[in-house]
PDB file of N, CA and C in Angstrom:
ATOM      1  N   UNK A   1      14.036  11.943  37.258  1.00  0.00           N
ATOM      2  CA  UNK A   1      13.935  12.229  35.842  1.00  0.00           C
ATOM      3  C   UNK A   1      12.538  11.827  35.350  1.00  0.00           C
ATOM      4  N   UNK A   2      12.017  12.305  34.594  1.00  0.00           N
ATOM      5  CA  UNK A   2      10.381  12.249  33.764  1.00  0.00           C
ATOM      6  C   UNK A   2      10.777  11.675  32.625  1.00  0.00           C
ATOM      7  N   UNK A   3       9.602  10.510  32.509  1.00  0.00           N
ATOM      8  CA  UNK A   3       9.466   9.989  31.281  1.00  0.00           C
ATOM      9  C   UNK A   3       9.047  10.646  30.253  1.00  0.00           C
ATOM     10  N   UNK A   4       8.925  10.626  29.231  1.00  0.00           N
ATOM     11  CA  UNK A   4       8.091  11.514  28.090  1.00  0.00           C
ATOM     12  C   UNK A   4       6.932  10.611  28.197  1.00  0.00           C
ATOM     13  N   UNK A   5       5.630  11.401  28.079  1.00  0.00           N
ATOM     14  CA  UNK A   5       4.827  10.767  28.112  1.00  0.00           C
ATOM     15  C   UNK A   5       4.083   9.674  27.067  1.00  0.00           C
ATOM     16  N   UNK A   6       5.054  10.076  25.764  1.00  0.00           N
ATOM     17  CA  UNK A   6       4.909   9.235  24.488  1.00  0.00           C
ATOM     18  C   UNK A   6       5.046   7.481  25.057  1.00  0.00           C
ATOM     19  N   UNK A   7       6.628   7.755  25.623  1.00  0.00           N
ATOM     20  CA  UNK A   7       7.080   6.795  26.416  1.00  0.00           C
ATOM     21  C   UNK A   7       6.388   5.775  27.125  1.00  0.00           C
ATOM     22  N   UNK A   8       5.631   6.275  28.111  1.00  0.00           N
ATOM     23  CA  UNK A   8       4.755   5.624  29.394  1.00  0.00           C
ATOM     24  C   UNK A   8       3.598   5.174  28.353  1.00  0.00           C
ATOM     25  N   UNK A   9       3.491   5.970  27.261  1.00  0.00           N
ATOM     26  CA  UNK A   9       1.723   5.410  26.948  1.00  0.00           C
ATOM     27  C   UNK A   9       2.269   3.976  26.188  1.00  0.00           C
ATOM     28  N   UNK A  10       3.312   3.715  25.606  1.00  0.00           N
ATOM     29  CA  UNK A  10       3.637   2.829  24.478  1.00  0.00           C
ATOM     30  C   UNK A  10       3.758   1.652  25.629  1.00  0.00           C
ATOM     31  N   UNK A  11       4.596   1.748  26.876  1.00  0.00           N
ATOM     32  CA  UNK A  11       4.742   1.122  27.717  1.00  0.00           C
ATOM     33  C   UNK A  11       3.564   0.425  28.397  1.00  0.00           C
ATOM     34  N   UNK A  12       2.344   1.506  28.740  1.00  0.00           N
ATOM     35  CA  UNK A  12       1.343   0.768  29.158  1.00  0.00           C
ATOM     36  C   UNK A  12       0.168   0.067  28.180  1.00  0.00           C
ATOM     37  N   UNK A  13       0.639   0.609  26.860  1.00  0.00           N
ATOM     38  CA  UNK A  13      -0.124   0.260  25.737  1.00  0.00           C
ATOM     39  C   UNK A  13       0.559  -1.520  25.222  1.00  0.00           C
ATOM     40  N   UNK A  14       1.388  -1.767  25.598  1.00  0.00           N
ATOM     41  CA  UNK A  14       2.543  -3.397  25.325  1.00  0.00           C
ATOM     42  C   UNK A  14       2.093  -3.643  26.616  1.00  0.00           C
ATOM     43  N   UNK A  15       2.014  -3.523  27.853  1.00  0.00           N
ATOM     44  CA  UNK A  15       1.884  -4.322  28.895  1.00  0.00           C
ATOM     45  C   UNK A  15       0.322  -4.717  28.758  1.00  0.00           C
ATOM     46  N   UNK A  16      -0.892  -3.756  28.655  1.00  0.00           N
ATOM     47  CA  UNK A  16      -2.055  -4.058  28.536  1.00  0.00           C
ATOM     48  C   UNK A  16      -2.327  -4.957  26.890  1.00  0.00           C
ATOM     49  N   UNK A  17      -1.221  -5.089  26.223  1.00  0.00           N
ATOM     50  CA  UNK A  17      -1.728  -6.098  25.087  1.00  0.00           C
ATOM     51  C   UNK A  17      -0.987  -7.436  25.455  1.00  0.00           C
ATOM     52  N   UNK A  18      -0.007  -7.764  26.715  1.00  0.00           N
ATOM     53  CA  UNK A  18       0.550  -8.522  26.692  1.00  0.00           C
ATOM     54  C   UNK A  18      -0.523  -9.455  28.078  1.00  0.00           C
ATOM     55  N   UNK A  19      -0.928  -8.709  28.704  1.00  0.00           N
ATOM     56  CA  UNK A  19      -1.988  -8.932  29.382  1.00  0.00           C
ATOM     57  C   UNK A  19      -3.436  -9.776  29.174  1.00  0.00           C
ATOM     58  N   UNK A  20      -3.788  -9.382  28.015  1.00  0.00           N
ATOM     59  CA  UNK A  20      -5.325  -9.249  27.240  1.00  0.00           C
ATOM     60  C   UNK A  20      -4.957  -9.986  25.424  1.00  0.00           C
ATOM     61  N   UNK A  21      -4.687 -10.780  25.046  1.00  0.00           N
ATOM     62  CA  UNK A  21      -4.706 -11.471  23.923  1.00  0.00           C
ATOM     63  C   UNK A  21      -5.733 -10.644  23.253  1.00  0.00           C
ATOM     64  N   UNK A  22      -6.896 -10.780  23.513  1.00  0.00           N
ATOM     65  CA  UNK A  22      -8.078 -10.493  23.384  1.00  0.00           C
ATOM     66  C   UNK A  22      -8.380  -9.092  22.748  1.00  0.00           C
ATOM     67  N   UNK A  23      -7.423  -8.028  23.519  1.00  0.00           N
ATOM     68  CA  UNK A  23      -7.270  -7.172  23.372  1.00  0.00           C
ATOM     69  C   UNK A  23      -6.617  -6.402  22.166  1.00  0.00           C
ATOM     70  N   UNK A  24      -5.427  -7.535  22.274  1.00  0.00           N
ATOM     71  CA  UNK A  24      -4.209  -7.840  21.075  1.00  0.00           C
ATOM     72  C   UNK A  24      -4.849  -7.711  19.948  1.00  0.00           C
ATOM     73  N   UNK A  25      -5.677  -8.771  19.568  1.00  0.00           N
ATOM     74  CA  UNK A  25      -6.285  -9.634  18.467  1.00  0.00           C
ATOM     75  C   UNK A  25      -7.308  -8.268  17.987  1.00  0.00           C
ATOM     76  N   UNK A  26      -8.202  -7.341  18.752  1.00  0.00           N
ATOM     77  CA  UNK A  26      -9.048  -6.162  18.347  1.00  0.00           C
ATOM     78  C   UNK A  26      -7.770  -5.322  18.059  1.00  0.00           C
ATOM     79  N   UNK A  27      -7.047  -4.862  18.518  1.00  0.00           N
ATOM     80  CA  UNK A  27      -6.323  -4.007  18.225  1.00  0.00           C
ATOM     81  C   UNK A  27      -5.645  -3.984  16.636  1.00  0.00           C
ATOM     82  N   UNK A  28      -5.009  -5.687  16.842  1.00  0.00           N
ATOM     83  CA  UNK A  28      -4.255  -5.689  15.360  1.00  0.00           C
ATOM     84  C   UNK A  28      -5.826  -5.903  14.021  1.00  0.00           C
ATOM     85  N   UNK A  29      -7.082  -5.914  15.001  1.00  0.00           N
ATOM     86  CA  UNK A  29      -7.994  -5.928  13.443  1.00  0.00           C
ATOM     87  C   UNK A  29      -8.444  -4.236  13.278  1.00  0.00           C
ATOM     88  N   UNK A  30      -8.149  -3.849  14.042  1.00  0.00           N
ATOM     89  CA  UNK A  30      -9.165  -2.216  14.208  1.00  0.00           C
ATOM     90  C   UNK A  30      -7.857  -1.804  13.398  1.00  0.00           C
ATOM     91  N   UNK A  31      -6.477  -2.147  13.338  1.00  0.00           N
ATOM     92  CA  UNK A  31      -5.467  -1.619  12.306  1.00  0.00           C
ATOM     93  C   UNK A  31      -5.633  -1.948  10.988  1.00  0.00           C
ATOM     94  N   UNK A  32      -6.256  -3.373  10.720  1.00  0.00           N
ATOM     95  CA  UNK A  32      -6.060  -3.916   9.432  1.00  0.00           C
ATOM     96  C   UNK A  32      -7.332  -3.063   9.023  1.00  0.00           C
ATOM     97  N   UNK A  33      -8.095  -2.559   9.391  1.00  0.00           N
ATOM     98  CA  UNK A  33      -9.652  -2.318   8.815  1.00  0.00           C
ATOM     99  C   UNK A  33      -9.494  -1.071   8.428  1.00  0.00           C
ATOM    100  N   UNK A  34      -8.043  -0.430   9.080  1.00  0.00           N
ATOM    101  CA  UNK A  34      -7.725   1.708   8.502  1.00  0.00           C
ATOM    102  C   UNK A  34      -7.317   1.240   7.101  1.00  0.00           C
ATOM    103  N   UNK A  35      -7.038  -0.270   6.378  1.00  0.00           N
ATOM    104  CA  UNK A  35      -6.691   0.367   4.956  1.00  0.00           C
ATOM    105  C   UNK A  35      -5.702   0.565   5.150  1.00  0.00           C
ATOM    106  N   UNK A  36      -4.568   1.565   5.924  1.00  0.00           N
ATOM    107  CA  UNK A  36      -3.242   1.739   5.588  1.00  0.00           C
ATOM    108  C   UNK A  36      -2.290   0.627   6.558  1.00  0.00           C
ATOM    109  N   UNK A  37      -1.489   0.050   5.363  1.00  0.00           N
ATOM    110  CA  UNK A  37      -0.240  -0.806   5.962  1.00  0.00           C
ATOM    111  C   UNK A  37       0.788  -0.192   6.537  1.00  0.00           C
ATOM    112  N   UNK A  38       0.658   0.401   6.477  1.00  0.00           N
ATOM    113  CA  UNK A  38       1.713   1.163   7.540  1.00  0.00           C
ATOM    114  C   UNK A  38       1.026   1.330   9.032  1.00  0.00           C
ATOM    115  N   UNK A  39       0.195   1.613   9.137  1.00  0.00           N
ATOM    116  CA  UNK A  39      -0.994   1.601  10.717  1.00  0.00           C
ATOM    117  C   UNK A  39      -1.033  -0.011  11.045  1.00  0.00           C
ATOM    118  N   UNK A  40      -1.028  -0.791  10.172  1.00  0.00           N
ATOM    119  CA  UNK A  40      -1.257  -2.326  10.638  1.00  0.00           C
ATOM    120  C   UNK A  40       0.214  -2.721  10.935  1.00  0.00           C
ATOM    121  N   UNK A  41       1.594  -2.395  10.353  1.00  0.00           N
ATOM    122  CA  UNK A  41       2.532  -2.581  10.919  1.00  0.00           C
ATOM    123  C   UNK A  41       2.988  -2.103  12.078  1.00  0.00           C
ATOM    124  N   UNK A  42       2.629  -1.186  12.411  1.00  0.00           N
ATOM    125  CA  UNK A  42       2.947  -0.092  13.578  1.00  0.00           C
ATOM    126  C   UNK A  42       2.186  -1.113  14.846  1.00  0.00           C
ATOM    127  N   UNK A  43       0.951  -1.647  14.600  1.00  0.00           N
ATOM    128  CA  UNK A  43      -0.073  -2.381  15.306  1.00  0.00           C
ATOM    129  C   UNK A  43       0.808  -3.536  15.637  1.00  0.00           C
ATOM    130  N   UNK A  44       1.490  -4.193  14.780  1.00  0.00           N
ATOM    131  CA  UNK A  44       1.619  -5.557  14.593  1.00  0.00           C
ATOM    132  C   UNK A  44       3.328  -5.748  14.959  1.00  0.00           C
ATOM    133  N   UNK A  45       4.049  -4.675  15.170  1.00  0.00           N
ATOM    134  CA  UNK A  45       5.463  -4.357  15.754  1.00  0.00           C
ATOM    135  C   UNK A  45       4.746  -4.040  17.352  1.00  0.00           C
ATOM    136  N   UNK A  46       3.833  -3.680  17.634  1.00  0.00           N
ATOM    137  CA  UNK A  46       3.630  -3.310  19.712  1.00  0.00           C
ATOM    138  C   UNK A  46       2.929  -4.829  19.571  1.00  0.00           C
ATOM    139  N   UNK A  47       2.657  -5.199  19.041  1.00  0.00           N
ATOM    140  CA  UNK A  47       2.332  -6.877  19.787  1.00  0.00           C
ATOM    141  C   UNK A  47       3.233  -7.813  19.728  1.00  0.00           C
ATOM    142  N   UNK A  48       4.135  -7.555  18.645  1.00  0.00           N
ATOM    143  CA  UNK A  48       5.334  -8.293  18.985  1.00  0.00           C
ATOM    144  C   UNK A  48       6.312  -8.161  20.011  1.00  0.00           C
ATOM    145  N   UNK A  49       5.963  -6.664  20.417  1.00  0.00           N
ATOM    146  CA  UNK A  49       6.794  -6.616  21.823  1.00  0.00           C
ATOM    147  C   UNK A  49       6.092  -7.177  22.672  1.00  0.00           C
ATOM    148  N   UNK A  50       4.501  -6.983  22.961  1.00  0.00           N
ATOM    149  CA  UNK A  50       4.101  -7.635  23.867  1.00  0.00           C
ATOM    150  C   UNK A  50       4.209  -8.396  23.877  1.00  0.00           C
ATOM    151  N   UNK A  51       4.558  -9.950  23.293  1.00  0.00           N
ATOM    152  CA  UNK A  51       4.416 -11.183  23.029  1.00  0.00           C
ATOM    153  C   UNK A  51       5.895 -12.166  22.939  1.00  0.00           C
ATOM    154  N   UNK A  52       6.850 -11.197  23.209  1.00  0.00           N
ATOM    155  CA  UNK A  52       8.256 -11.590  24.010  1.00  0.00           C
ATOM    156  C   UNK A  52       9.364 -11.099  22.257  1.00  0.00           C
ATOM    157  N   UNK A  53       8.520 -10.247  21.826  1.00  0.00           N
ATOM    158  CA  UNK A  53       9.922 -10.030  20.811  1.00  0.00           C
ATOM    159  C   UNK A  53       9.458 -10.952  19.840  1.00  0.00           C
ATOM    160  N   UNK A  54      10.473 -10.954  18.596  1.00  0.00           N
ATOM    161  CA  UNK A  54      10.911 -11.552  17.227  1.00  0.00           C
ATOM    162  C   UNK A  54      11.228 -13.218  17.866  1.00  0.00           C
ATOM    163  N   UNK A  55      11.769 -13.110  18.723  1.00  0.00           N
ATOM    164  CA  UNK A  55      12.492 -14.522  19.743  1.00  0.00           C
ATOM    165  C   UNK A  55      11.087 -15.369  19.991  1.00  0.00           C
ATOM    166  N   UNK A  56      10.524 -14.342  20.838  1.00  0.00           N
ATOM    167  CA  UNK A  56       9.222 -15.396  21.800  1.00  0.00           C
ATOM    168  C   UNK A  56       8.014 -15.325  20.191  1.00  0.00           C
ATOM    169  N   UNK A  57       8.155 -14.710  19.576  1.00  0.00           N
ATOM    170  CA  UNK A  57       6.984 -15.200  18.474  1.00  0.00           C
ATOM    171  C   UNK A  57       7.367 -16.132  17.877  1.00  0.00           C
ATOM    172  N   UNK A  58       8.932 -16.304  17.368  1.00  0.00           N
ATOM    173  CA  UNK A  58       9.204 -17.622  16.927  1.00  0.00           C
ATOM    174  C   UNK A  58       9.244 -18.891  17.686  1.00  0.00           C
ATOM    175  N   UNK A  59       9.588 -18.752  18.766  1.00  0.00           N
ATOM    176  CA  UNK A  59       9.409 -20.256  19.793  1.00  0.00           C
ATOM    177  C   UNK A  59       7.924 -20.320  19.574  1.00  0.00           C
ATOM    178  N   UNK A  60       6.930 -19.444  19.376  1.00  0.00           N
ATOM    179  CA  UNK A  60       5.246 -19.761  20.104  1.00  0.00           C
ATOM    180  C   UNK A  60       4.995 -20.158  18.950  1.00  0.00           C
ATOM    181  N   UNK A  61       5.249 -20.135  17.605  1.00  0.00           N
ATOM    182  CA  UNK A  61       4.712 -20.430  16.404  1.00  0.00           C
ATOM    183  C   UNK A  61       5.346 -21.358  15.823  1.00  0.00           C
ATOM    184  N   UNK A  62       6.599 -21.560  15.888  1.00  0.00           N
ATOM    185  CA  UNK A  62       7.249 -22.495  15.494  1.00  0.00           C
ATOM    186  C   UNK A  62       7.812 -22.508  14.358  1.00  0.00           C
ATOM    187  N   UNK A  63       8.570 -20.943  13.736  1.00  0.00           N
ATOM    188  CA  UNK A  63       8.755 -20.460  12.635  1.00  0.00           C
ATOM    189  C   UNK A  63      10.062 -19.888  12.692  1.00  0.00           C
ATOM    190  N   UNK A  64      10.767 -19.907  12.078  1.00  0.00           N
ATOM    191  CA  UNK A  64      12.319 -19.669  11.959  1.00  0.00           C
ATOM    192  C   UNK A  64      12.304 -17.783  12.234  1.00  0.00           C
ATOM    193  N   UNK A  65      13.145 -17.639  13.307  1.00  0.00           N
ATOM    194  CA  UNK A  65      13.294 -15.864  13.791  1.00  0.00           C
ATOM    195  C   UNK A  65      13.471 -15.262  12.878  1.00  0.00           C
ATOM    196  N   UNK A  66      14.958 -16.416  11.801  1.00  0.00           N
ATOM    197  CA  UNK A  66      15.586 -15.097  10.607  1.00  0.00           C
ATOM    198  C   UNK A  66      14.411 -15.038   9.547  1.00  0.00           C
ATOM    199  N   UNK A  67      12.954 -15.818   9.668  1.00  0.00           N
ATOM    200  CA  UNK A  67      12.364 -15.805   8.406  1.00  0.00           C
ATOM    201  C   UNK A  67      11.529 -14.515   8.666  1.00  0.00           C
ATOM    202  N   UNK A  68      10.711 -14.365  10.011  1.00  0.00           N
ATOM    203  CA  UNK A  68      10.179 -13.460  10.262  1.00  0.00           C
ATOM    204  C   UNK A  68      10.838 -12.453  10.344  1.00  0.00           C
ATOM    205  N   UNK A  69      11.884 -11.956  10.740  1.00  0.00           N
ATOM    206  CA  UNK A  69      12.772 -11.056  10.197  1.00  0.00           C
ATOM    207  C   UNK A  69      12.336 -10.977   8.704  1.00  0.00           C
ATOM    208  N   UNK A  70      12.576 -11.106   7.867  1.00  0.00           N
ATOM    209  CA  UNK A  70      12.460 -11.274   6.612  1.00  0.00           C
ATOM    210  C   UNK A  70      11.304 -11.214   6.213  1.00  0.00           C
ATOM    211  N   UNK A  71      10.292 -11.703   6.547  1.00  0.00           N
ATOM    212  CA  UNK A  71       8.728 -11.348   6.144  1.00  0.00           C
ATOM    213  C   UNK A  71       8.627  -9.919   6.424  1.00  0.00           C
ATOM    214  N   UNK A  72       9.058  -9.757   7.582  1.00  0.00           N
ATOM    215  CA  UNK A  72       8.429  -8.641   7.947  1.00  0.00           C
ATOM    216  C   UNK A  72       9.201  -7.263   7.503  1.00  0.00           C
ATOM    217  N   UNK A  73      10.446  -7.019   7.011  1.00  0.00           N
ATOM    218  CA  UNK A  73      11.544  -6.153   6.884  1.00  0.00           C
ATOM    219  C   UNK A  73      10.624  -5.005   5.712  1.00  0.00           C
ATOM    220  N   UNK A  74      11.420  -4.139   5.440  1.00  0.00           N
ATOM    221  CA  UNK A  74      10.714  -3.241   4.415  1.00  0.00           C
ATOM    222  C   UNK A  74      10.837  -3.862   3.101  1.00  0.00           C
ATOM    223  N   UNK A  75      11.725  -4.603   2.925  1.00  0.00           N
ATOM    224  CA  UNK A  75      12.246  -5.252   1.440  1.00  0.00           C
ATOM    225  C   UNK A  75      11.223  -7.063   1.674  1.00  0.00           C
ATOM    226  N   UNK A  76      10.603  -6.959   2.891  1.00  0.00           N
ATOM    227  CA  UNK A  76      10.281  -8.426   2.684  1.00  0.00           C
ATOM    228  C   UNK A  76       8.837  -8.722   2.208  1.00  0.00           C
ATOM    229  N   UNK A  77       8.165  -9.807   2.348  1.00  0.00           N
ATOM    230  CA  UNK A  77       6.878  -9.920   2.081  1.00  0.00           C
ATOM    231  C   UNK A  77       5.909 -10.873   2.463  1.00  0.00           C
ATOM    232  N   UNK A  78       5.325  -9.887   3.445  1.00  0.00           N
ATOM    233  CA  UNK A  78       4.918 -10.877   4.165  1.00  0.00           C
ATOM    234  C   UNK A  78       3.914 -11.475   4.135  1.00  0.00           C
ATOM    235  N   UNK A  79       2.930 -11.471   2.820  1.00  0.00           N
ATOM    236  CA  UNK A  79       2.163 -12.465   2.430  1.00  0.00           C
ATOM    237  C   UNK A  79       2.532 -13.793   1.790  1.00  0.00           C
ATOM    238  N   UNK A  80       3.911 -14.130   1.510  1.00  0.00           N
ATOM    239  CA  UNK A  80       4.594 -15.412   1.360  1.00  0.00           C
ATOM    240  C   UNK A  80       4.443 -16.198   1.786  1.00  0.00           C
ATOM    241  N   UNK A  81       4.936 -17.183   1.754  1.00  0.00           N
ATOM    242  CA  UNK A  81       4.802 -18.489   2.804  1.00  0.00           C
ATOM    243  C   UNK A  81       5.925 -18.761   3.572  1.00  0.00           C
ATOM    244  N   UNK A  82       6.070 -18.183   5.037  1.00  0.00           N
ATOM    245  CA  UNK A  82       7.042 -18.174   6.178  1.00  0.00           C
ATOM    246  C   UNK A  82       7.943 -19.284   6.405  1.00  0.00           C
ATOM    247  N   UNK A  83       8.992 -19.898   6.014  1.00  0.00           N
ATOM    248  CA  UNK A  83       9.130 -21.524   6.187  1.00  0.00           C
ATOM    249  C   UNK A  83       9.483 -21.600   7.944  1.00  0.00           C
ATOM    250  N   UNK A  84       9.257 -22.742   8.457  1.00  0.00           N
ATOM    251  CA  UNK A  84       9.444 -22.910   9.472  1.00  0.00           C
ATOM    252  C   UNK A  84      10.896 -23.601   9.676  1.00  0.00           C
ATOM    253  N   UNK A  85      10.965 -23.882  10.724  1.00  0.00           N
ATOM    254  CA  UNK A  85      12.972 -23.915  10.980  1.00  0.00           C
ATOM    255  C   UNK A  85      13.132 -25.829  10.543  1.00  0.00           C
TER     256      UNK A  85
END
């Protein structure tokens, strides 16, 4: 069976940001710099996969899962102040 190729690119596009921090960090600024929040979320949802999920960003930061949930949701806001657990 064939992948769609949408598929494979998103796949190698999360493995090469999970790889490269570095990479991560240009990527999510070359989003913030288009002006549209919607392009910086789209940016900032593939690094959260790279970076072990909603789960592994909260263990690495030290910030409650259900809050980031919540910052980040369509109804949330995520220039607030995140409380930690």
């Amino acid at each position: 069976m064939k992948r769609k190729k949408s598929v494979a690119y998103e796949d190698d596009l999360i493995e090469s940001l999970r790889k490269n921090p570095e990479e991560a960090a240009a990527y999510l600024s070359a989003a913030l710099e288009d002006g549209d929040p919607g392009v910086f979320f789209l940016a900032l949802k593939d690094c959260i996969k790279a970076f072990g999920g909603m789960a592994g960003i909260a263990r690495k930061t030290g910030l409650a899962r259900e809050a980031l949930y919540r910052s980040l949701s369509k109804t949330g806001n995520p220039e607030s102040k995140t409380s930690t657990p």
